[in-house]
C-alpha atoms as a PDB file:
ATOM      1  CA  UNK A   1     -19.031  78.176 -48.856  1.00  0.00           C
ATOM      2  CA  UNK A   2     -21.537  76.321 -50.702  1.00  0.00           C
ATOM      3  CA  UNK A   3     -25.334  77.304 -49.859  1.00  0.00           C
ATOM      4  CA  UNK A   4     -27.505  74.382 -50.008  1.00  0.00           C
ATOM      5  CA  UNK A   5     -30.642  73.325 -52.107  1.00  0.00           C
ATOM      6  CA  UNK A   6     -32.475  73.914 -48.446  1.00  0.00           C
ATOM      7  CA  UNK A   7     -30.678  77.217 -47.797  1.00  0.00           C
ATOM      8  CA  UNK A   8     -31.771  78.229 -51.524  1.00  0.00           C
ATOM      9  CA  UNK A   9     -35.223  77.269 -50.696  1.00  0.00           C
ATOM     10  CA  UNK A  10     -35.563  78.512 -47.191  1.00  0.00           C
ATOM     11  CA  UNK A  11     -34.473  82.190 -48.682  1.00  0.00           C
ATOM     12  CA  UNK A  12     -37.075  81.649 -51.191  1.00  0.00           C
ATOM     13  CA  UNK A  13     -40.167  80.773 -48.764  1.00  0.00           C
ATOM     14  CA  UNK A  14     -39.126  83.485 -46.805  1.00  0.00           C
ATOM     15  CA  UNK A  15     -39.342  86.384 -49.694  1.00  0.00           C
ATOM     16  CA  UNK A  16     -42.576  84.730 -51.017  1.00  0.00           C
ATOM     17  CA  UNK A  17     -44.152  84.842 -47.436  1.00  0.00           C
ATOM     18  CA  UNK A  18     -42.683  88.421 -47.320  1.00  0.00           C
ATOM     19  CA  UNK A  19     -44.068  89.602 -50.674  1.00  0.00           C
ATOM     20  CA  UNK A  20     -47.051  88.178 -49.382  1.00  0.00           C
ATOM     21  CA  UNK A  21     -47.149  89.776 -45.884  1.00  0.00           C
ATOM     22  CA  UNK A  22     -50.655  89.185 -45.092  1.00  0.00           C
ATOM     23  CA  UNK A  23     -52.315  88.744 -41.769  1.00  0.00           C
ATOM     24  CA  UNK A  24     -53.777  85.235 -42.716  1.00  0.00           C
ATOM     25  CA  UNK A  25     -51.733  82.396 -42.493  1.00  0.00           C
ATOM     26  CA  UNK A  26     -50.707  81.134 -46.169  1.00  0.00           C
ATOM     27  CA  UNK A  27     -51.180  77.255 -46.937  1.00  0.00           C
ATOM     28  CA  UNK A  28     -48.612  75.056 -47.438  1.00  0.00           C
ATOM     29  CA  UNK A  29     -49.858  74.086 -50.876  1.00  0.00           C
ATOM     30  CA  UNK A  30     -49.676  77.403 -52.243  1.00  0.00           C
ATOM     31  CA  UNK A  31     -46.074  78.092 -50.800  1.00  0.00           C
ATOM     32  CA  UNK A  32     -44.922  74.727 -52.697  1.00  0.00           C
ATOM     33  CA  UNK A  33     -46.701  75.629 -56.127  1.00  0.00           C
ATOM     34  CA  UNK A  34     -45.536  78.994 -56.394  1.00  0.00           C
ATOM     35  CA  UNK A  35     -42.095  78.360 -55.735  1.00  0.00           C
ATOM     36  CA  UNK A  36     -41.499  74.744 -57.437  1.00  0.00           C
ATOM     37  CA  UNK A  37     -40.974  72.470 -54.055  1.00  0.00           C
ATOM     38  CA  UNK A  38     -42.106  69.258 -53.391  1.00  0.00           C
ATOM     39  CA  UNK A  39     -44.043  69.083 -50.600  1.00  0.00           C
ATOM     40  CA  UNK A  40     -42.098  66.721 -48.849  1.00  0.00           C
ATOM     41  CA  UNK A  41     -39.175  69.093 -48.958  1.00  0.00           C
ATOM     42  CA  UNK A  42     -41.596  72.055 -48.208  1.00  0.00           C
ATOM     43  CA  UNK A  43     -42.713  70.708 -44.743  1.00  0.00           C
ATOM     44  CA  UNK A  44     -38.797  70.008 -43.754  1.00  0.00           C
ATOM     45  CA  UNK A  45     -37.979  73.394 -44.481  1.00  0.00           C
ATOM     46  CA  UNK A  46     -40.693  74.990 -43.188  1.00  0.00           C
ATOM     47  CA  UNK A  47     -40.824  72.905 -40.168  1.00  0.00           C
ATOM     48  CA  UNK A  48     -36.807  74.074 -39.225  1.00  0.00           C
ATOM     49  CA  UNK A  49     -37.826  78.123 -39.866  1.00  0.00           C
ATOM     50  CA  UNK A  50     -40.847  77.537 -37.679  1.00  0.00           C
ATOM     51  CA  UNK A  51     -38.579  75.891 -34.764  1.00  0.00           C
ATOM     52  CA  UNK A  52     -35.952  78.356 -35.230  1.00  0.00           C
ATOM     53  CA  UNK A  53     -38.685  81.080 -34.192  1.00  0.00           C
ATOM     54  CA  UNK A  54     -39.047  82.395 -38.188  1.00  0.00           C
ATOM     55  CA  UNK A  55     -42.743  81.163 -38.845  1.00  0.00           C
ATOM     56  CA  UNK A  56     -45.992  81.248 -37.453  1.00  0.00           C
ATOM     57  CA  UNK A  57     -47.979  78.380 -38.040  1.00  0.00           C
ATOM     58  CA  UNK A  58     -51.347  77.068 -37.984  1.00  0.00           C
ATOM     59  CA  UNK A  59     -52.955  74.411 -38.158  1.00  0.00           C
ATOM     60  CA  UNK A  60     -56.359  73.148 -39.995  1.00  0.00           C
ATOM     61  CA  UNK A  61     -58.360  74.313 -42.634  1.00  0.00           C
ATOM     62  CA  UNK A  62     -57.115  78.117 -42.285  1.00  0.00           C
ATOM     63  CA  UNK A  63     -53.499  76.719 -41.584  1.00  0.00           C
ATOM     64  CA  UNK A  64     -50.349  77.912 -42.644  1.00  0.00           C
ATOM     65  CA  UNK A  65     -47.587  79.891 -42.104  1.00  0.00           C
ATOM     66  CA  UNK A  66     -46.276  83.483 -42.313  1.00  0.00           C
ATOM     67  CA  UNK A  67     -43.683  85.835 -40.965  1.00  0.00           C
ATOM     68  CA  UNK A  68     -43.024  85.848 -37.192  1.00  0.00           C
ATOM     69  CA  UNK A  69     -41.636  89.421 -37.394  1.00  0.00           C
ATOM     70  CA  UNK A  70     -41.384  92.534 -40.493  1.00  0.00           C
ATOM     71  CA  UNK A  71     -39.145  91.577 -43.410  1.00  0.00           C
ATOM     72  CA  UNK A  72     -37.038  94.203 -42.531  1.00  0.00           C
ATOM     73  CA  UNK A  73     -35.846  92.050 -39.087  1.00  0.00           C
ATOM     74  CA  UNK A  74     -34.546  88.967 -41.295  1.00  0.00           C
ATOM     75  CA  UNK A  75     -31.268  89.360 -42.299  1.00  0.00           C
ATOM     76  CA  UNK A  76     -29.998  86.612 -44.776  1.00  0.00           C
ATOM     77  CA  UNK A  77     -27.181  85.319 -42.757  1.00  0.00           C
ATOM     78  CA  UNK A  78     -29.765  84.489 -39.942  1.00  0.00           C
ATOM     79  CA  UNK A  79     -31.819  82.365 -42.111  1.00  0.00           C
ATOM     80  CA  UNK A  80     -28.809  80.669 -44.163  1.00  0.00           C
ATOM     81  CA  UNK A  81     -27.085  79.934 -40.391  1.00  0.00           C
ATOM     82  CA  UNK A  82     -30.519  78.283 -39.403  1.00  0.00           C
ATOM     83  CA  UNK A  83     -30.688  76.067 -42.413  1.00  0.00           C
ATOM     84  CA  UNK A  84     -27.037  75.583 -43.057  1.00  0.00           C
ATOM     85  CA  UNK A  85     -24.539  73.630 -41.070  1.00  0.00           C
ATOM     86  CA  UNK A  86     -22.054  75.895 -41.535  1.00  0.00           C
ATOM     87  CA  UNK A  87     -21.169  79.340 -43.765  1.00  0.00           C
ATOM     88  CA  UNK A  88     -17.576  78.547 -43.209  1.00  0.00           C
ATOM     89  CA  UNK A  89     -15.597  79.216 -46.632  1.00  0.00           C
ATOM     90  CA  UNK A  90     -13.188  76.301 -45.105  1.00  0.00           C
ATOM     91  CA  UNK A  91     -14.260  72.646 -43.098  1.00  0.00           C
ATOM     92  CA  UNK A  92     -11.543  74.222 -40.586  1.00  0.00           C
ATOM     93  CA  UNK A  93     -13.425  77.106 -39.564  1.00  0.00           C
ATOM     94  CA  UNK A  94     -17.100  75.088 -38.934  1.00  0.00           C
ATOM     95  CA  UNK A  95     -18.687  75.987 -35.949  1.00  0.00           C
ATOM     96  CA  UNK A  96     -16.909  78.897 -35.145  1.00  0.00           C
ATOM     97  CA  UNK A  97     -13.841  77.749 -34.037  1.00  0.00           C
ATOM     98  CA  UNK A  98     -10.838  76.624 -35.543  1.00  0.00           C
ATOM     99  CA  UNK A  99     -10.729  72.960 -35.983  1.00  0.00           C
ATOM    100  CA  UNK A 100      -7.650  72.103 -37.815  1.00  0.00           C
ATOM    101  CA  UNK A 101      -4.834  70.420 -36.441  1.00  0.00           C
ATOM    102  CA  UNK A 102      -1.984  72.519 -38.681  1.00  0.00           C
ATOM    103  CA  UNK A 103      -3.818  75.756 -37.300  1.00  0.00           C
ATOM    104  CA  UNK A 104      -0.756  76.232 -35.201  1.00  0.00           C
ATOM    105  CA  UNK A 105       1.534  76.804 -38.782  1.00  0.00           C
ATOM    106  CA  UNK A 106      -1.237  77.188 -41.303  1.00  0.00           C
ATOM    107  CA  UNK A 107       0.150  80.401 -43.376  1.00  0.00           C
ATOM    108  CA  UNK A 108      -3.938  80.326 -44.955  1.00  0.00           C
ATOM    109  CA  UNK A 109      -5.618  80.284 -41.906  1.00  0.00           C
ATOM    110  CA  UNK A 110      -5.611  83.959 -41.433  1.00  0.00           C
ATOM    111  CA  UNK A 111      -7.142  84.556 -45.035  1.00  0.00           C
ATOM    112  CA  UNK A 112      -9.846  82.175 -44.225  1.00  0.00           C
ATOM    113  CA  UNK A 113     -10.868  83.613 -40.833  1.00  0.00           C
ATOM    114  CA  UNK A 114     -10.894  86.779 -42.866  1.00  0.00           C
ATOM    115  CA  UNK A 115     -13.107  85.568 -45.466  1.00  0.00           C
ATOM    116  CA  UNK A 116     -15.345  83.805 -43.048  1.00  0.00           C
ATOM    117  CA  UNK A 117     -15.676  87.186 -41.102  1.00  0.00           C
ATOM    118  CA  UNK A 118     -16.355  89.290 -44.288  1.00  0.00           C
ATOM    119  CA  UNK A 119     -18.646  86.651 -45.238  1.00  0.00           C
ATOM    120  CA  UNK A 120     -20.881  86.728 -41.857  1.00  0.00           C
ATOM    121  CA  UNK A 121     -20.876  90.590 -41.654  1.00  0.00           C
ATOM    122  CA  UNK A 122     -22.094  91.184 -45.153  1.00  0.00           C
ATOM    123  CA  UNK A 123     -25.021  88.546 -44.868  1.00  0.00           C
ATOM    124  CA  UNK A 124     -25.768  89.838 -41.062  1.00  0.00           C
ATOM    125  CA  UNK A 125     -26.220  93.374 -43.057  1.00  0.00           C
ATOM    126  CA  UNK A 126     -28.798  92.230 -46.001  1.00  0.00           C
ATOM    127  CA  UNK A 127     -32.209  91.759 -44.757  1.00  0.00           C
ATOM    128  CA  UNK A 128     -35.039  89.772 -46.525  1.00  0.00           C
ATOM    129  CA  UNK A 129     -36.953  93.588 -46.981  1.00  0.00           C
ATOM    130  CA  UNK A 130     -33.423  94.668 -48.820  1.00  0.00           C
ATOM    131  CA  UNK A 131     -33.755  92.164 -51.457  1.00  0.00           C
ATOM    132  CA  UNK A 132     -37.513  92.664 -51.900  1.00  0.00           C
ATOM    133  CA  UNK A 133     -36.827  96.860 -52.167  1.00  0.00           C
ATOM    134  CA  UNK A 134     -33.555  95.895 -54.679  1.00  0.00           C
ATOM    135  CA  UNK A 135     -31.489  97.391 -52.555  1.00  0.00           C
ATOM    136  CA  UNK A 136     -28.656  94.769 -53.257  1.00  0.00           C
END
């Protein structure tokens, strides 16, 4: 498993708007400059957390975005499975379901499904309030 530069990010904009847990909506602008994102990039990211039900957002000269629920309701595998296409350790296992042809006789596929499982539960366990309270 290899977490993308948008998975990366997307945890980031999430603890900043979490650290920041305000009842006004914080502007785009500020989310880019204080964590080092282009703009561009910004508005993706932001853009899939707000359509996957993460963000409220608003528009005009108040807009911007913040937590849809308390920190403590985020865990990190929910955001990382929103912005990732898979968490799979192996291409095999994306999408849930094994893919593989030589699943029938694969001797690794066990360890893998394993992995993948440990993997999911221990992200589905860390929440975004977790890693703000260093409790990782």
């Amino acid at each position: 498993m290899m977490v993308s530069s948008k998975g990366r990010y997307a945890l980031r904009v999430m603890l900043y708007l979490a650290q920041n847990d305000r009842e006004e909506l914080v502007p785009l602008k500020e989310i880019a400059e204080s964590q080092n994102i282009s703009m561009k990039y910004l508005e993706m990211i932001v853009s899939l957390l707000h359509k996957g039900g993460m963000l409220i957002s608003g528009r005009g000269k108040k807009g911007g975005y913040r937590l849809a629920r308390k920190s403590s309701e985020y865990t990190i595998g929910s955001i990382l499975k929103l912005t990732e296409k898979t968490l799979a350790p192996v291409n095999c296992l994306e999408g849930g379901k094994v893919t593989c042809e030589k699943a029938g006789y694969c001797i690794t596929l066990p360890m893998w499904q394993k992995l993948d499982g440990i993997i999911d539960d221990y992200l589905e366990t860390v929440t975004l309030e977790d890693l703000l309270e260093g409790r990782v």
